[in-house]
PDB file of N, CA and C in Angstrom:
ATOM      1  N   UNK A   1      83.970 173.440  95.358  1.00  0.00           N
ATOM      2  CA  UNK A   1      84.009 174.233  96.574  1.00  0.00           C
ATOM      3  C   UNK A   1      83.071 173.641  97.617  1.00  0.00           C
ATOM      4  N   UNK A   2      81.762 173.327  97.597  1.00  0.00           N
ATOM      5  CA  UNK A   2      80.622 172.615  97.831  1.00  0.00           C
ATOM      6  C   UNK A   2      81.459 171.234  98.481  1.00  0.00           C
ATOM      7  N   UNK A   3      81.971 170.869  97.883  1.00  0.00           N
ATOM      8  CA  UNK A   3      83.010 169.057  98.506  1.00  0.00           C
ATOM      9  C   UNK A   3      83.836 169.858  99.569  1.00  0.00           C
ATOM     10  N   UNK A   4      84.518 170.415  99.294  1.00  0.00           N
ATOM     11  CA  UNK A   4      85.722 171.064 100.473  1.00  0.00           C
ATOM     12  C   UNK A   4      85.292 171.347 101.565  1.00  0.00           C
ATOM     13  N   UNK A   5      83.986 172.427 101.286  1.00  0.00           N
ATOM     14  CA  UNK A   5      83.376 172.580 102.764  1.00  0.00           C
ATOM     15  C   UNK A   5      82.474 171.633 103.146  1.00  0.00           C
ATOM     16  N   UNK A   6      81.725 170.685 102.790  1.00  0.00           N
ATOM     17  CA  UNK A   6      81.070 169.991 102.727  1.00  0.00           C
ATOM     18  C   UNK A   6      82.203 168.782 103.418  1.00  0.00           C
ATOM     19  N   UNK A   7      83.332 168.221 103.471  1.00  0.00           N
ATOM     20  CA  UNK A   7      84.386 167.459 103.708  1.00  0.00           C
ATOM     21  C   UNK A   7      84.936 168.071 105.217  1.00  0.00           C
ATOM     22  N   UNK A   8      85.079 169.198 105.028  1.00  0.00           N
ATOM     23  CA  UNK A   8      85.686 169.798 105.938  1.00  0.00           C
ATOM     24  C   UNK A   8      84.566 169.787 107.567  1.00  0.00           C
ATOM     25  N   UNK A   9      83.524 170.362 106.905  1.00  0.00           N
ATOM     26  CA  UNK A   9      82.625 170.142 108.148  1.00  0.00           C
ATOM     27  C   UNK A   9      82.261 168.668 108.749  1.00  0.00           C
ATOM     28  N   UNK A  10      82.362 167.718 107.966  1.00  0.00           N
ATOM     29  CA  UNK A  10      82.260 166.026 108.291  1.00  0.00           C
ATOM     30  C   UNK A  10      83.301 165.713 109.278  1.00  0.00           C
ATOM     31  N   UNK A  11      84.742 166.112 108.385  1.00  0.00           N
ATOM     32  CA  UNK A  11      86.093 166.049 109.225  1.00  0.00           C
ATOM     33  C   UNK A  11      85.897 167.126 110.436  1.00  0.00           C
ATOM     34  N   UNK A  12      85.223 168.120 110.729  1.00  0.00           N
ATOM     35  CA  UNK A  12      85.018 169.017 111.921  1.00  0.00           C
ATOM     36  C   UNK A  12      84.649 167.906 113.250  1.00  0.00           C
ATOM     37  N   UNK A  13      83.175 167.364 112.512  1.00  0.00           N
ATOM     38  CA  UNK A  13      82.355 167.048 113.094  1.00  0.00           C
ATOM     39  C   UNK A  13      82.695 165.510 113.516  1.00  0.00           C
ATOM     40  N   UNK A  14      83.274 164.930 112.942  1.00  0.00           N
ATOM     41  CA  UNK A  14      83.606 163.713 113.665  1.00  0.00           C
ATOM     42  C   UNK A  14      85.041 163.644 114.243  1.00  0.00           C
ATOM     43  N   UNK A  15      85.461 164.833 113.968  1.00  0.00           N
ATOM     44  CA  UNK A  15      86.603 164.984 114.853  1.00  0.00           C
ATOM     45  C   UNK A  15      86.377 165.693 117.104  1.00  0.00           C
ATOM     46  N   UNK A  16      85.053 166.596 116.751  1.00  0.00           N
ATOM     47  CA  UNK A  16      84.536 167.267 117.926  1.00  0.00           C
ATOM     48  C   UNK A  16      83.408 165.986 118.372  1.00  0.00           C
ATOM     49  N   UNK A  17      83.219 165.314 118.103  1.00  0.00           N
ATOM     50  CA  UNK A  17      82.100 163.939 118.506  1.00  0.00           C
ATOM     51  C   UNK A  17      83.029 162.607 118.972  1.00  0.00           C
ATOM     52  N   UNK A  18      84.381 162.551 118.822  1.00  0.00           N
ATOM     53  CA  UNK A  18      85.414 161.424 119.056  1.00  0.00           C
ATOM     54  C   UNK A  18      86.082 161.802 120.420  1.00  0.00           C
ATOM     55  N   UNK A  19      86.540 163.426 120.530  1.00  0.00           N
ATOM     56  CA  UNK A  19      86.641 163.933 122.057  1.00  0.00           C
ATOM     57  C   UNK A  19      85.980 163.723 123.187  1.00  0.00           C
ATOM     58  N   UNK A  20      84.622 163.590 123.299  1.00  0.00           N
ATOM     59  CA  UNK A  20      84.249 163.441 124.321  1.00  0.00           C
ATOM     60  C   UNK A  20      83.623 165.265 125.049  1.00  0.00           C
ATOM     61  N   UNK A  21      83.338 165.342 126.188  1.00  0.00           N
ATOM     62  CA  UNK A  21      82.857 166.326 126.718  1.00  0.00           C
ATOM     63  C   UNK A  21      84.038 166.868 127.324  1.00  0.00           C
ATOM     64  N   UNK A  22      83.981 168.340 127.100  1.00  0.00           N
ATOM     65  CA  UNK A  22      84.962 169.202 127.727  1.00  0.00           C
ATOM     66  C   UNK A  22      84.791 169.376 128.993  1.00  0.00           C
ATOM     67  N   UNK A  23      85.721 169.524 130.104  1.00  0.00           N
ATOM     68  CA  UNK A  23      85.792 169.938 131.347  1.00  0.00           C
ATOM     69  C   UNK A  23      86.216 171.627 131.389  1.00  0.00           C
ATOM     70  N   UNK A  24      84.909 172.218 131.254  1.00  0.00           N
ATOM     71  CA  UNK A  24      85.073 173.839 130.926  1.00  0.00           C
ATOM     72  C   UNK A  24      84.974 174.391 132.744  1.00  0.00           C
ATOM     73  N   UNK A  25      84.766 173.814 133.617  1.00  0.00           N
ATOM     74  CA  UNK A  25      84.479 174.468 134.542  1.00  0.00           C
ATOM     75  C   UNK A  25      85.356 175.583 134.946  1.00  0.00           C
ATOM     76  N   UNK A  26      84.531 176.817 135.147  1.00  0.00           N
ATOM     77  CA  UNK A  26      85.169 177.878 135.314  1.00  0.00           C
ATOM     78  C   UNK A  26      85.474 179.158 134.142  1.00  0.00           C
ATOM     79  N   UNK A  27      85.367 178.152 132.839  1.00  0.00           N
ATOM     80  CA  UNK A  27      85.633 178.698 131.666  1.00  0.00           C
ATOM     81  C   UNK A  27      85.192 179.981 131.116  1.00  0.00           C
ATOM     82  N   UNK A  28      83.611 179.386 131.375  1.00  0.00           N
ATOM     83  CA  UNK A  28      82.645 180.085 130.571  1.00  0.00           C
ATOM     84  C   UNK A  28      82.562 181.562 131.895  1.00  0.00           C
ATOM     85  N   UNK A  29      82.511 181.520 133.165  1.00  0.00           N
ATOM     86  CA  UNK A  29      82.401 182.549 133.649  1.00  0.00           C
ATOM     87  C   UNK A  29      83.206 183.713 133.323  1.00  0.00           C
ATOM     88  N   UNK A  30      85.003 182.910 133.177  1.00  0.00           N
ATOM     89  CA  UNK A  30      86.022 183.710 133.903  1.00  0.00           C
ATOM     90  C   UNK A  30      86.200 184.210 131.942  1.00  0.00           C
ATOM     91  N   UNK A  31      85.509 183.581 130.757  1.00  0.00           N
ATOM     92  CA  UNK A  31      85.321 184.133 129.398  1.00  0.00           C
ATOM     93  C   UNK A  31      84.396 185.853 129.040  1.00  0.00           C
ATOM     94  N   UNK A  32      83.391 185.462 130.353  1.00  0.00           N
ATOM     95  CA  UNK A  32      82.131 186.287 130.092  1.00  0.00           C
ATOM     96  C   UNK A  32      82.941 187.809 131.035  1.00  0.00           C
ATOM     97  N   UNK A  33      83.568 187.207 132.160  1.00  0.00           N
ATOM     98  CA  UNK A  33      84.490 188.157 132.713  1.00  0.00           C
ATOM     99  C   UNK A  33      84.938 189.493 131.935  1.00  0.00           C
ATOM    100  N   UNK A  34      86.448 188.493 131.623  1.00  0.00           N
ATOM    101  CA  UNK A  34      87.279 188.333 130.939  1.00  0.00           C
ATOM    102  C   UNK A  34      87.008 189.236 129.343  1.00  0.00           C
ATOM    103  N   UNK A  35      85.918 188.941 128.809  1.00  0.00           N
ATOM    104  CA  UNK A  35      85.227 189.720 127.735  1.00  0.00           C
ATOM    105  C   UNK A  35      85.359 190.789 127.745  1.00  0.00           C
ATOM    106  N   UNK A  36      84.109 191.098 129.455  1.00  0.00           N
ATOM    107  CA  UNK A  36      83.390 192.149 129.281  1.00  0.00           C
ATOM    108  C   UNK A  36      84.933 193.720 129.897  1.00  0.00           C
ATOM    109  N   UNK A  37      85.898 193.044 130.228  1.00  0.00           N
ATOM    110  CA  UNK A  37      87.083 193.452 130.619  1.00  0.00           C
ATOM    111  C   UNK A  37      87.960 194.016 129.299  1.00  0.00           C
ATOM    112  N   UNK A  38      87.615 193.011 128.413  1.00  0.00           N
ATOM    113  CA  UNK A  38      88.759 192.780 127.175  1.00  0.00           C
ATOM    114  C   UNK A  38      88.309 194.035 126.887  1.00  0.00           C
ATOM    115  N   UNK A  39      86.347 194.214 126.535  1.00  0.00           N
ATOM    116  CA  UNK A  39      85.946 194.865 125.562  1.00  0.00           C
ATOM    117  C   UNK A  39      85.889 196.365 126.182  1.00  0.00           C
ATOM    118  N   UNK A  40      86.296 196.469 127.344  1.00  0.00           N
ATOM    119  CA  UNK A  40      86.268 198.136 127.771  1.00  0.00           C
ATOM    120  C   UNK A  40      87.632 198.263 127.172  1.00  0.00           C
ATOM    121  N   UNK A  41      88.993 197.728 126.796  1.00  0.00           N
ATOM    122  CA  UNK A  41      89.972 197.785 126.775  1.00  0.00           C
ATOM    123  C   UNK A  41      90.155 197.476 124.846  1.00  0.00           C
ATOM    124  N   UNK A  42      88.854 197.441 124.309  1.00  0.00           N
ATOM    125  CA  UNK A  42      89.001 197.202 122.892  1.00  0.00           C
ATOM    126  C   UNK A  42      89.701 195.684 122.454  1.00  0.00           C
ATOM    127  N   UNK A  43      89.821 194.906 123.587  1.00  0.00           N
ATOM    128  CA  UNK A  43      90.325 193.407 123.183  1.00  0.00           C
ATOM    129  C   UNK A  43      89.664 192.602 123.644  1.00  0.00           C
ATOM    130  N   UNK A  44      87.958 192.284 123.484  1.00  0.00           N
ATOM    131  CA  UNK A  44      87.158 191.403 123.843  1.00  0.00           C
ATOM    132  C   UNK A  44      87.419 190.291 123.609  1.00  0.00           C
ATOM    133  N   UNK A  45      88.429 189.856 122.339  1.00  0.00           N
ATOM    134  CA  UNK A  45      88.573 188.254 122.368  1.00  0.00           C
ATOM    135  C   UNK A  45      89.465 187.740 123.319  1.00  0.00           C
ATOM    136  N   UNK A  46      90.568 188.354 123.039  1.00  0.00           N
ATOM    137  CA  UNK A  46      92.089 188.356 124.229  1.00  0.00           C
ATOM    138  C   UNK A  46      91.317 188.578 125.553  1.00  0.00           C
ATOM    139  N   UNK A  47      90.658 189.406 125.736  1.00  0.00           N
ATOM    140  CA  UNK A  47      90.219 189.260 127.788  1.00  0.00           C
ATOM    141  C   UNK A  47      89.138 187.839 127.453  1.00  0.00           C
ATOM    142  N   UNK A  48      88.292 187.145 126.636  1.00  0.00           N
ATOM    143  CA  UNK A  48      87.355 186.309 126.996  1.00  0.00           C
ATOM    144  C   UNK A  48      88.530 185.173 126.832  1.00  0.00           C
ATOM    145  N   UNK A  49      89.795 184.947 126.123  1.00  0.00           N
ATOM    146  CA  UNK A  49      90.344 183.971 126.139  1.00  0.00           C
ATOM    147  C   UNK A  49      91.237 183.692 127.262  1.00  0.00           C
ATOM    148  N   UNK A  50      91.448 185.007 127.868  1.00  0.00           N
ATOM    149  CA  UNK A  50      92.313 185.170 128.950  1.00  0.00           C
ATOM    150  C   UNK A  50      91.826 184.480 130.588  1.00  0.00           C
ATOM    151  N   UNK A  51      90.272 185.543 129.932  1.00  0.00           N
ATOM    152  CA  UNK A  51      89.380 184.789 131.034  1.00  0.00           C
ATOM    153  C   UNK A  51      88.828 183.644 131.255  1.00  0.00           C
ATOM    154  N   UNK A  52      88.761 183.131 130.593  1.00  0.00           N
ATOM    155  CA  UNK A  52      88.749 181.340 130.710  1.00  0.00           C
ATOM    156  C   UNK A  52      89.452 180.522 130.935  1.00  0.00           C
ATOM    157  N   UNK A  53      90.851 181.053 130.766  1.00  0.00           N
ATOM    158  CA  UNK A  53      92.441 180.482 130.992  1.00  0.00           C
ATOM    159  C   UNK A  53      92.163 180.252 132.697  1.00  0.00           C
ATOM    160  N   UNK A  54      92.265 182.061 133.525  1.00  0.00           N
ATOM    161  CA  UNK A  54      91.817 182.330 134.828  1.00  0.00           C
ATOM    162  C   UNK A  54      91.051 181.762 135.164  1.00  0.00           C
ATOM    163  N   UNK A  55      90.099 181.648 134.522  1.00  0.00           N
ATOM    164  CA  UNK A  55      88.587 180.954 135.282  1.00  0.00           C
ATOM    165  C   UNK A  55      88.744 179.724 135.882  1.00  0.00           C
ATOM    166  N   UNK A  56      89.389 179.061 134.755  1.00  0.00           N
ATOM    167  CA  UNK A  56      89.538 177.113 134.887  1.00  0.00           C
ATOM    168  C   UNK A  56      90.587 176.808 135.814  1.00  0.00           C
ATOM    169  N   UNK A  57      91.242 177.848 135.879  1.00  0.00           N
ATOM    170  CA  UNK A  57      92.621 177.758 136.459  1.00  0.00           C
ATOM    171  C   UNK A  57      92.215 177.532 137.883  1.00  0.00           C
ATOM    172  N   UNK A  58      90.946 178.756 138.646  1.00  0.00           N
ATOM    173  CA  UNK A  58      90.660 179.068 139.423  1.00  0.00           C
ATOM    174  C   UNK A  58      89.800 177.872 140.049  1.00  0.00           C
ATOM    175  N   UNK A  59      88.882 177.297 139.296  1.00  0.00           N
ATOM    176  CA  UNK A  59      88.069 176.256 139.395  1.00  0.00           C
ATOM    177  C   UNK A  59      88.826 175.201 139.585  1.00  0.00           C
ATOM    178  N   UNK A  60      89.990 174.784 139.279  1.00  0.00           N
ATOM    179  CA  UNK A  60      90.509 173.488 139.436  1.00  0.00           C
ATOM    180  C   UNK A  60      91.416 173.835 140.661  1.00  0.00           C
ATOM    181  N   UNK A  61      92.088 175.022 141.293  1.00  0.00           N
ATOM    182  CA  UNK A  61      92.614 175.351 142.153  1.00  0.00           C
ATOM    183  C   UNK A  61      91.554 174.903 143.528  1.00  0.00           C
ATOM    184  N   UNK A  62      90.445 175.402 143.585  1.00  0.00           N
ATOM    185  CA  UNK A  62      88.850 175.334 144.203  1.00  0.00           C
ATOM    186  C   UNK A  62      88.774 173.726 144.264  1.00  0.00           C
ATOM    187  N   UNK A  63      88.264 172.678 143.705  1.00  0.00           N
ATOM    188  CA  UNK A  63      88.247 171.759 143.669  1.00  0.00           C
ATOM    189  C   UNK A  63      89.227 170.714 144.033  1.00  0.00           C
ATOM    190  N   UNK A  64      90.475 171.528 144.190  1.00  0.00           N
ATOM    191  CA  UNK A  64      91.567 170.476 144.738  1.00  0.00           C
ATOM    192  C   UNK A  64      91.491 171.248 146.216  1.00  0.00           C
ATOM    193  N   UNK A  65      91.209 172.487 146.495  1.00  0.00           N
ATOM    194  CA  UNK A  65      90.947 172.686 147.906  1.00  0.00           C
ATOM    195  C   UNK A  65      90.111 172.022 148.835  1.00  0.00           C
ATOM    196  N   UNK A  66      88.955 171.644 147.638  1.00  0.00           N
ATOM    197  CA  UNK A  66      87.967 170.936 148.588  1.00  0.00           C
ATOM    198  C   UNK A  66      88.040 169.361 148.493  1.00  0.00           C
ATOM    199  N   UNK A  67      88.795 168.557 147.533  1.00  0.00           N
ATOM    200  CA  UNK A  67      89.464 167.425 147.783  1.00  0.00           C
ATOM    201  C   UNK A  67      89.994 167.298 149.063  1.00  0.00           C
ATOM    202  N   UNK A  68      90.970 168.088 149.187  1.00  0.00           N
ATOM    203  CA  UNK A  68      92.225 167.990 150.195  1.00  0.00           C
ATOM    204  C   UNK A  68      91.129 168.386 151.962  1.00  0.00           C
ATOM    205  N   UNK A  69      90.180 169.020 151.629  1.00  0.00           N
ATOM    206  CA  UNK A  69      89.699 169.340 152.849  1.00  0.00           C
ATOM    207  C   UNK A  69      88.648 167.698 153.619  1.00  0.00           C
ATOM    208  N   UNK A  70      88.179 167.395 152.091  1.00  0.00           N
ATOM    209  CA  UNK A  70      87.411 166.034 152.372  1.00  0.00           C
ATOM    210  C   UNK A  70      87.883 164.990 153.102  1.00  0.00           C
ATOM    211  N   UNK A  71      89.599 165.172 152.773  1.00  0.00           N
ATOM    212  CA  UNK A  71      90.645 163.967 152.636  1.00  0.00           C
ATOM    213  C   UNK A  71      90.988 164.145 154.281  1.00  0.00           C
ATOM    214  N   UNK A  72      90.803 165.546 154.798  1.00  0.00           N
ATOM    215  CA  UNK A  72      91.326 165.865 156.099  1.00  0.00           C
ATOM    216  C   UNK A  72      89.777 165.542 157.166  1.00  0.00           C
ATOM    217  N   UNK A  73      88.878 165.721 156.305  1.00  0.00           N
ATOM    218  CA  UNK A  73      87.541 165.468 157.669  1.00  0.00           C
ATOM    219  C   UNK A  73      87.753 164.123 157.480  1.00  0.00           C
ATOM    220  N   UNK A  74      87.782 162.905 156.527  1.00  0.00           N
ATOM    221  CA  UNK A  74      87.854 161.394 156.813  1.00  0.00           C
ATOM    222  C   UNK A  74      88.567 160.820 157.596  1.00  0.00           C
ATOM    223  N   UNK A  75      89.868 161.825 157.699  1.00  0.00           N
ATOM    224  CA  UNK A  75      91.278 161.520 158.368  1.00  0.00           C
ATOM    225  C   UNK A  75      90.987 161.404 159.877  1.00  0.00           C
ATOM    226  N   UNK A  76      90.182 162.835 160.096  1.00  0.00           N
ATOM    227  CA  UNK A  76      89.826 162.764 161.713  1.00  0.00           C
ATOM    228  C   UNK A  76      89.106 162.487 162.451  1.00  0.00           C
ATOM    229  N   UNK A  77      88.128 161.450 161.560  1.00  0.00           N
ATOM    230  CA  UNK A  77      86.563 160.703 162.020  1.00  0.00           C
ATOM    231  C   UNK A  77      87.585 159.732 163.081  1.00  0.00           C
ATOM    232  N   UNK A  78      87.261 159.226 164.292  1.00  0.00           N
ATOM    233  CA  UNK A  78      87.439 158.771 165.332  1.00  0.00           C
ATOM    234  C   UNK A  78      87.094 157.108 164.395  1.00  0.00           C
ATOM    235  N   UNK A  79      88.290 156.388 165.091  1.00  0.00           N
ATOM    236  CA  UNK A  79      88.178 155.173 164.245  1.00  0.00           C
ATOM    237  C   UNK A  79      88.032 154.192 165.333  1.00  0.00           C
ATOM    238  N   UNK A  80      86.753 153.199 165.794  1.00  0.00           N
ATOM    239  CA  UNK A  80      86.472 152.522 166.464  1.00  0.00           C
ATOM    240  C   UNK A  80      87.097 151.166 166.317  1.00  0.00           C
ATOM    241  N   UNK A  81      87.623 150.548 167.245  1.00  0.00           N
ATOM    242  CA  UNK A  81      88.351 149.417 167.164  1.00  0.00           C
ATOM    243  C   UNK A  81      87.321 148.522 168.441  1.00  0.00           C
ATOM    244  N   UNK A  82      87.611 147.213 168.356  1.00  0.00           N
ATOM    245  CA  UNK A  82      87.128 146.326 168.913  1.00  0.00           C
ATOM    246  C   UNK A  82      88.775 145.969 169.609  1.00  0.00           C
ATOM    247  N   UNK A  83      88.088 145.788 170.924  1.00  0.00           N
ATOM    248  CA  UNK A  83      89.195 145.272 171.919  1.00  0.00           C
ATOM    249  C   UNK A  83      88.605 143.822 172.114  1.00  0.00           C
ATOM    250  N   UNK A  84      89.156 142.714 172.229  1.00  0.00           N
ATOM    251  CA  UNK A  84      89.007 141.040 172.361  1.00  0.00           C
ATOM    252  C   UNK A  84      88.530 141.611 174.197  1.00  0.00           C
ATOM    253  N   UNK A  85      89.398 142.073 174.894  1.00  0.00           N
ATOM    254  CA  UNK A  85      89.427 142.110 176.197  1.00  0.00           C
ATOM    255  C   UNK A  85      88.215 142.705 176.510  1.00  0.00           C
ATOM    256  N   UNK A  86      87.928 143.410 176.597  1.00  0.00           N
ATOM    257  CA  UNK A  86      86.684 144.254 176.654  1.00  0.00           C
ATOM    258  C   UNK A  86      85.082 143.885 176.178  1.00  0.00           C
ATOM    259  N   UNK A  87      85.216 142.886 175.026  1.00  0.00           N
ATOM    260  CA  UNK A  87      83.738 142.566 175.141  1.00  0.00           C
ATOM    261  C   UNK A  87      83.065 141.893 176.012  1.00  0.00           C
ATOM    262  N   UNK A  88      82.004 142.142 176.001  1.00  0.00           N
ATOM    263  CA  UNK A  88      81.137 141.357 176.881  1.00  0.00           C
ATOM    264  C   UNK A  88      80.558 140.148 176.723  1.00  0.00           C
ATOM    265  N   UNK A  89      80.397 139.405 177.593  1.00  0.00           N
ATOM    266  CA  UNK A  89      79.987 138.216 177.179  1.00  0.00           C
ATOM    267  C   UNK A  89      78.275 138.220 177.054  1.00  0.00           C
ATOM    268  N   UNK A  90      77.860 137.666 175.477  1.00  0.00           N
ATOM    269  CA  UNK A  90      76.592 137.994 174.621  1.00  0.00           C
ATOM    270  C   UNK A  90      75.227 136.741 175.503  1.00  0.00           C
ATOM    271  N   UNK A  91      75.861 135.952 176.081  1.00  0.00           N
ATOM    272  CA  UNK A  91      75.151 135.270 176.874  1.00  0.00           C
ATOM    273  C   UNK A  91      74.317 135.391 177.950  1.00  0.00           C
ATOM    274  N   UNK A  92      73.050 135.586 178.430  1.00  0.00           N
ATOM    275  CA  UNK A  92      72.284 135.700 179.292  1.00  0.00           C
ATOM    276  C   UNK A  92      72.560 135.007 180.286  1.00  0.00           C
ATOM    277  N   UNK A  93      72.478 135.747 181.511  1.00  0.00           N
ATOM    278  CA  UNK A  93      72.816 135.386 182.950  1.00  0.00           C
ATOM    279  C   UNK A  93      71.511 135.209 183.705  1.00  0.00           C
ATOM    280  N   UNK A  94      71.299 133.584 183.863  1.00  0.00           N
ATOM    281  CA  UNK A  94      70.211 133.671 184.993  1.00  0.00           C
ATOM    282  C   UNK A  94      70.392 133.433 186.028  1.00  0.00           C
ATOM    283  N   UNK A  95      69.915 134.040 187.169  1.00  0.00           N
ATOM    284  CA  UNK A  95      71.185 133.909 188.477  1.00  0.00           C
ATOM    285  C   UNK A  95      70.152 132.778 189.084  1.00  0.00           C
ATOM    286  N   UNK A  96      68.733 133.495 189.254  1.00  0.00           N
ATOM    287  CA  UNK A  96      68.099 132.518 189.804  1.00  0.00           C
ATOM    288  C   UNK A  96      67.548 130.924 189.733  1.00  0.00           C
ATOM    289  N   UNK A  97      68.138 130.459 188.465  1.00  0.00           N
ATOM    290  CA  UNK A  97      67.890 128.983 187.862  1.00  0.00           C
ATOM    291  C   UNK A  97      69.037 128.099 188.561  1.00  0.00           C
ATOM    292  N   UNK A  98      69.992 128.989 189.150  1.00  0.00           N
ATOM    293  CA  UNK A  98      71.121 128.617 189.711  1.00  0.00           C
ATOM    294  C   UNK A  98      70.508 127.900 191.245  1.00  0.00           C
TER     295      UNK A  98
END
């Protein structure tokens, strides 16, 4: 019994260490929500799972808003061009050596 769980937690553990870090944003709020919702309603797991569904949902909705808003202030920065015609000539003018 001792090997099984002992196996099992190895296989847990190098299975949750090969993933990498979760992108929970939103999770944990819209869980704690979501909970405290479930548990007036006697289904604290179902509202904290629900609420994390919402949460992340909400957070990645949020984050592509503010992508798309970034994408629109770069868009309308005034873009300076160099005209050939228009520069000035970088050479000093001495009138009086003339």
């Amino acid at each position: 019994m001792k090997t099984l769980t002992l196996s099992a937690a190895l296989a847990f553990a190098l299975a949750a260490a090969a993933t990498g870090p979760a992108e929970a944003k939103g999770c944990i709020k819209g869980a704690v929500v979501g909970g405290v919702a479930g548990h007036m309603a006697h289904h604290g797991v179902l509202g904290a799972a629900g609420g994390c569904a919402v949460g992340h949902h909400m957070a990645s909705e949020k984050a592509k808003q503010e992508a798309a808003q970034q994408r629109t202030q770069v868009n309308q920065q005034p873009q300076t061009q160099v005209n050939p015609q228009t520069q000035v000539d970088q050479q000093p003018h001495n009138d009086e050596a003339r």
